[in-house]
PDB file of N, CA and C in Angstrom:
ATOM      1  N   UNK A   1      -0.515 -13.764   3.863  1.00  0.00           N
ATOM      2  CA  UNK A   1      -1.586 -13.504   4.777  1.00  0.00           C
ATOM      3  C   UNK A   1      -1.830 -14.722   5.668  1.00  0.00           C
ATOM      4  N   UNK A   2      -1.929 -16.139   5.100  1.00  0.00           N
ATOM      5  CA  UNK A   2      -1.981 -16.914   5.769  1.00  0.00           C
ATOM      6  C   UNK A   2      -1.165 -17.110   6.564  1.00  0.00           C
ATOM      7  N   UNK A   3       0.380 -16.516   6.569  1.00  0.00           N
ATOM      8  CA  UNK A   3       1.568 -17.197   7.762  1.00  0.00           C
ATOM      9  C   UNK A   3       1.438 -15.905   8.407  1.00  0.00           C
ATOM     10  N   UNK A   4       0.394 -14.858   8.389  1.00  0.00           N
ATOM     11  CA  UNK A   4       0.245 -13.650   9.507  1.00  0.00           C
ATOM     12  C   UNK A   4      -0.673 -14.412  10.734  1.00  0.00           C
ATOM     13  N   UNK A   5      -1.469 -14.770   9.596  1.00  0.00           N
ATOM     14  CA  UNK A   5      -2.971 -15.444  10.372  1.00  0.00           C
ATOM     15  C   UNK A   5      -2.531 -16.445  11.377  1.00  0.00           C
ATOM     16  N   UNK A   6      -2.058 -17.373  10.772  1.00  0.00           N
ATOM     17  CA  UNK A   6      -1.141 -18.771  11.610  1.00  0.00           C
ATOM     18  C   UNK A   6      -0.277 -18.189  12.811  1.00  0.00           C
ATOM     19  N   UNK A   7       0.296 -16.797  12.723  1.00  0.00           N
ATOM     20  CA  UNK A   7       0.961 -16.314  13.877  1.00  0.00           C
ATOM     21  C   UNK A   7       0.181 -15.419  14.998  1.00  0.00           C
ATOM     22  N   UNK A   8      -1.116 -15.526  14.615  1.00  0.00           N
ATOM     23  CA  UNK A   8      -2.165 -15.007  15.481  1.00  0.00           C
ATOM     24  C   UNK A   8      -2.923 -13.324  15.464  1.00  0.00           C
ATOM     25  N   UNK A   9      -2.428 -12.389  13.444  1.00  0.00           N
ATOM     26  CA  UNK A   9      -2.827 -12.008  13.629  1.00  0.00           C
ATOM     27  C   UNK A   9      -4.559 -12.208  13.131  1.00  0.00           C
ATOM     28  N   UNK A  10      -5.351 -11.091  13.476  1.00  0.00           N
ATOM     29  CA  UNK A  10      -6.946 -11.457  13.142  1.00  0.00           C
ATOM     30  C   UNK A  10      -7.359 -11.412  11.888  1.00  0.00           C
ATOM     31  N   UNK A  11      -8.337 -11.896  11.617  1.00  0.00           N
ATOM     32  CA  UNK A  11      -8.392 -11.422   9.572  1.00  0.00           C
ATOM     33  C   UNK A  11      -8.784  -9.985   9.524  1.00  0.00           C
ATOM     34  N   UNK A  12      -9.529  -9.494  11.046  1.00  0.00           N
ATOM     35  CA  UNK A  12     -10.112  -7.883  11.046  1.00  0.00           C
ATOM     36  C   UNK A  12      -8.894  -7.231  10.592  1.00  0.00           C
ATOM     37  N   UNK A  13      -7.651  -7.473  11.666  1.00  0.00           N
ATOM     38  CA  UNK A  13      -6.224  -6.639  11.074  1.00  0.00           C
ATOM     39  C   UNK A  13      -5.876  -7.055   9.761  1.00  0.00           C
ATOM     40  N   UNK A  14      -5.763  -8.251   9.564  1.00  0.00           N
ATOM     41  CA  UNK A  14      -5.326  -8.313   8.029  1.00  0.00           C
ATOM     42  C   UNK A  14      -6.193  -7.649   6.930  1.00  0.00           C
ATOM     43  N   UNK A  15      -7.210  -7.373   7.327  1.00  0.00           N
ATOM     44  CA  UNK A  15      -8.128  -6.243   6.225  1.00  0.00           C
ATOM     45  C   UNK A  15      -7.468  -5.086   6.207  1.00  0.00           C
ATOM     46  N   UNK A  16      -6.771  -4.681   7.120  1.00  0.00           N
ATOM     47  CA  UNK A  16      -5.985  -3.389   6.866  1.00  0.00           C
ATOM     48  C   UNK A  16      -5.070  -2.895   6.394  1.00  0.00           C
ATOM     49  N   UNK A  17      -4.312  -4.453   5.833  1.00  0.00           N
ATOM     50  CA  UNK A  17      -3.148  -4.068   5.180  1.00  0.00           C
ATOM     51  C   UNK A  17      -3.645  -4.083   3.879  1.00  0.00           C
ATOM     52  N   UNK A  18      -2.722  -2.517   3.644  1.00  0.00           N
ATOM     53  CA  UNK A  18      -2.350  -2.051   2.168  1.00  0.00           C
ATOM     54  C   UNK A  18      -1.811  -2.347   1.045  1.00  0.00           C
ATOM     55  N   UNK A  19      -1.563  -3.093   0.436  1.00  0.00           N
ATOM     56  CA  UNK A  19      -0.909  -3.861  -0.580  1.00  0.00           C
ATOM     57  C   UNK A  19      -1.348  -3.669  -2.206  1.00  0.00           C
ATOM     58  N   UNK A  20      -0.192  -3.943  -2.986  1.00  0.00           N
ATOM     59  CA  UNK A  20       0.726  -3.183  -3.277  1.00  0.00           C
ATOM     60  C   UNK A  20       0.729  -1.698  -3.197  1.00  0.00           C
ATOM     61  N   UNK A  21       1.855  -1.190  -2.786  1.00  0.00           N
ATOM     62  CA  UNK A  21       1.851   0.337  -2.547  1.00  0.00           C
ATOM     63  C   UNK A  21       2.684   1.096  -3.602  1.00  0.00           C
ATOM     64  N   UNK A  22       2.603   2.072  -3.924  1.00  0.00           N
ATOM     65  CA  UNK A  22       3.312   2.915  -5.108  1.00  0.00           C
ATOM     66  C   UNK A  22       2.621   3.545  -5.938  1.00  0.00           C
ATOM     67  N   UNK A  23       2.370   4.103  -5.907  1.00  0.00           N
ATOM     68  CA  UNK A  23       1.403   4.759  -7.978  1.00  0.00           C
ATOM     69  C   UNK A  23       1.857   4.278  -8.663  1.00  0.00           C
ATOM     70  N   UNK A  24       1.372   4.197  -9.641  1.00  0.00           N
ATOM     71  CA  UNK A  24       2.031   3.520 -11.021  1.00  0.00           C
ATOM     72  C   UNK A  24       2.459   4.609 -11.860  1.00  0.00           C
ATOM     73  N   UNK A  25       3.697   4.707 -11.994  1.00  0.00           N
ATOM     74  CA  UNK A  25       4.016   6.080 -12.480  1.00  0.00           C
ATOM     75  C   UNK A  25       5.100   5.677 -13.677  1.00  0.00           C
ATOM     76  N   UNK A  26       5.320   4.122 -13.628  1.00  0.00           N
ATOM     77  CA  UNK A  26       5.958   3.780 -14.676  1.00  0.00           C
ATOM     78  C   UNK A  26       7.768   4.018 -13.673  1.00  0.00           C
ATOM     79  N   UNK A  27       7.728   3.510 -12.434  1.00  0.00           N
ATOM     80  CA  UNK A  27       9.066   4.047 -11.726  1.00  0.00           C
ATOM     81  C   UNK A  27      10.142   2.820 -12.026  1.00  0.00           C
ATOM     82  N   UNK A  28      11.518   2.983 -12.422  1.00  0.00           N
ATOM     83  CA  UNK A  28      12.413   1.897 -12.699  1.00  0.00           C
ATOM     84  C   UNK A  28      13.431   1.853 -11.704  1.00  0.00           C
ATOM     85  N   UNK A  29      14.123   3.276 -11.421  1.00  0.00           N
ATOM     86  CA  UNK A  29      15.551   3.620 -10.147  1.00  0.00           C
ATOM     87  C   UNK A  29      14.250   3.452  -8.761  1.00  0.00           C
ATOM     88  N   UNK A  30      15.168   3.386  -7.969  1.00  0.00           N
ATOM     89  CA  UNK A  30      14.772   3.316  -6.218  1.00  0.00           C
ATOM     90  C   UNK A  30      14.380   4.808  -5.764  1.00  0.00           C
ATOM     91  N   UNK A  31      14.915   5.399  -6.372  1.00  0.00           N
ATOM     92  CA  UNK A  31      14.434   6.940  -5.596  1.00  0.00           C
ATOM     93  C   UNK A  31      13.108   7.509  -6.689  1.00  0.00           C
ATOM     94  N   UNK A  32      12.826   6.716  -8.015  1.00  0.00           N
ATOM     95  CA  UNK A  32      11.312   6.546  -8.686  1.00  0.00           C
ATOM     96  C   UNK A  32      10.111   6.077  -7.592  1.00  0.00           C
ATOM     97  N   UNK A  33      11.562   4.479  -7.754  1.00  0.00           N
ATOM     98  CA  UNK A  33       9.658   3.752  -6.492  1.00  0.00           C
ATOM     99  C   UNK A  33       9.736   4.391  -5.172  1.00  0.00           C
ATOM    100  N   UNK A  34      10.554   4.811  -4.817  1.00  0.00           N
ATOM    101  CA  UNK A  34      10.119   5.883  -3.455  1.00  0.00           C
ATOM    102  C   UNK A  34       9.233   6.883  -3.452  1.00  0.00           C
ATOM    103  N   UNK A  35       9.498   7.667  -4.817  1.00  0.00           N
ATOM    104  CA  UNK A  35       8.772   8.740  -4.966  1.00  0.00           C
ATOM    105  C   UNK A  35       7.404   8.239  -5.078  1.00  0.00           C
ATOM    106  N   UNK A  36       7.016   6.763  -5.703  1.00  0.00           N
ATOM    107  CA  UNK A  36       5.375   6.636  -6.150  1.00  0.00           C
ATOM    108  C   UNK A  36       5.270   6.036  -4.733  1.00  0.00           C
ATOM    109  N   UNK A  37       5.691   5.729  -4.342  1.00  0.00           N
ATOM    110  CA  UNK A  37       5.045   5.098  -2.457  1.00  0.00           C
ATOM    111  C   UNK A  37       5.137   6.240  -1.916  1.00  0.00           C
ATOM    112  N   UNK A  38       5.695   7.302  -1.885  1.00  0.00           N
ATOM    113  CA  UNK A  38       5.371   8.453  -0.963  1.00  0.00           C
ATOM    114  C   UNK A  38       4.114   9.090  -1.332  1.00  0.00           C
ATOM    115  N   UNK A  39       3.779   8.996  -3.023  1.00  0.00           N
ATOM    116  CA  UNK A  39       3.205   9.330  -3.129  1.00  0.00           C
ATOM    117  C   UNK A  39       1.975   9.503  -3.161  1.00  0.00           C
ATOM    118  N   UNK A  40       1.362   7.964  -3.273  1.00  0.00           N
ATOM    119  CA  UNK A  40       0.369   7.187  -2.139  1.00  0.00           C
ATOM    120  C   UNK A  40       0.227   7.342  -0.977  1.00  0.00           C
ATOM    121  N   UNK A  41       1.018   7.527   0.501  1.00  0.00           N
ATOM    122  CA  UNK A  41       0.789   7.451   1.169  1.00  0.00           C
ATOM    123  C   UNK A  41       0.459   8.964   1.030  1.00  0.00           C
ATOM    124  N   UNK A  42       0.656  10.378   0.705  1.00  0.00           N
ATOM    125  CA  UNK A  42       0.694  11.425   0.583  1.00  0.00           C
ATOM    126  C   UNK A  42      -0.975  11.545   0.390  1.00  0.00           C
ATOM    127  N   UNK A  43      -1.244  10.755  -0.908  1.00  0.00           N
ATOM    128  CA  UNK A  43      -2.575  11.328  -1.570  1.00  0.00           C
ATOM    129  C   UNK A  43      -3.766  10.368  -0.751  1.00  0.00           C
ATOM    130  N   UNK A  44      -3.354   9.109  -0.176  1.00  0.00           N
ATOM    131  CA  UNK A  44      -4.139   8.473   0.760  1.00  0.00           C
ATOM    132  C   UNK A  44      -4.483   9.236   2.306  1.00  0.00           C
ATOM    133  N   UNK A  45      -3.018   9.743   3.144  1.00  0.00           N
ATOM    134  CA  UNK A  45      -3.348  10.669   3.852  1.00  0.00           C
ATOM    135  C   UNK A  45      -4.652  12.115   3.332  1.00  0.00           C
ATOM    136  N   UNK A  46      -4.526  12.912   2.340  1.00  0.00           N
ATOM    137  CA  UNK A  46      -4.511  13.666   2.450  1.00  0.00           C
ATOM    138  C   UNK A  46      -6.345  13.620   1.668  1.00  0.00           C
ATOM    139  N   UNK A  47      -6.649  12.425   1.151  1.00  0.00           N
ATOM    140  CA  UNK A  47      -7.985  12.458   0.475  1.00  0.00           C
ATOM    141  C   UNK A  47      -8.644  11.658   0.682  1.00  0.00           C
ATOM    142  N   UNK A  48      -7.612  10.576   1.888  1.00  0.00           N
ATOM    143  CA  UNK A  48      -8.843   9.238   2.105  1.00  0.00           C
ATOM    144  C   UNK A  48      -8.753   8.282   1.174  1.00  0.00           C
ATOM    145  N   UNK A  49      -7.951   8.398  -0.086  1.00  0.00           N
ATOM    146  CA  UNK A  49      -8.249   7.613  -0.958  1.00  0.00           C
ATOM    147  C   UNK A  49      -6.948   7.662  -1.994  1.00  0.00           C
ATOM    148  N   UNK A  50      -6.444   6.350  -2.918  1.00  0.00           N
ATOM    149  CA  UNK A  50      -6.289   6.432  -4.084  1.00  0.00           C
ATOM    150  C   UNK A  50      -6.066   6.514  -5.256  1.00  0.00           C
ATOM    151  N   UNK A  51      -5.926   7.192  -6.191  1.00  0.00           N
ATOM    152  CA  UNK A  51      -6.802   6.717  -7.677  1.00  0.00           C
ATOM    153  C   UNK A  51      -6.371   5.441  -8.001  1.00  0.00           C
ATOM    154  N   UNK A  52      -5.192   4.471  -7.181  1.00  0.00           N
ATOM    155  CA  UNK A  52      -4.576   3.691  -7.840  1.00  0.00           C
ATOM    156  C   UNK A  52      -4.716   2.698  -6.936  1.00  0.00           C
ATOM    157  N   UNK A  53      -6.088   2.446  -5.652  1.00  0.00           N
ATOM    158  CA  UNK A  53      -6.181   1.718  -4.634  1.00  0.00           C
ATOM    159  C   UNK A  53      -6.540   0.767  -4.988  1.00  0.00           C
ATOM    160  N   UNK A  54      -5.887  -0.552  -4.793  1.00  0.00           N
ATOM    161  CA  UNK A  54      -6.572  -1.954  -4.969  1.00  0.00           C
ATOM    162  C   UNK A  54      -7.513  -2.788  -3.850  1.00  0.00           C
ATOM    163  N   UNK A  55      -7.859  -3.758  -4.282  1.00  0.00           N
ATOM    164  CA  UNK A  55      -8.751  -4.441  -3.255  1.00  0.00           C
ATOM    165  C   UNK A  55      -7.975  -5.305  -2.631  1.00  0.00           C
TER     166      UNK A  55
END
């Protein structure tokens, strides 16, 4: 965050990034952790939210 900041973006934008992304679904192969990051972005699109959102 700090070498975003140092390159001029704002801390307002850096509040927006999402970090870490995935459900925790217990995923080990690449097409697992794909499936839990889709699946976040899926249940974040679709409810606003979640269950596995960090600060």
């Amino acid at each position: 965050m700090a070498k975003l900041e140092a390159e001029g973006i704002s801390p307002e934008r850096l509040k927006e990034i999402y970090t870490p992304i995935g459900l925790k679904l217990g995923s080990e192969t690449p097409e697992e952790i794909a499936l839990c990051i889709l699946s976040e972005i899926v249940s974040v699109r679709r409810n606003g939210d979640a269950h596995t959102k960090r600060g």
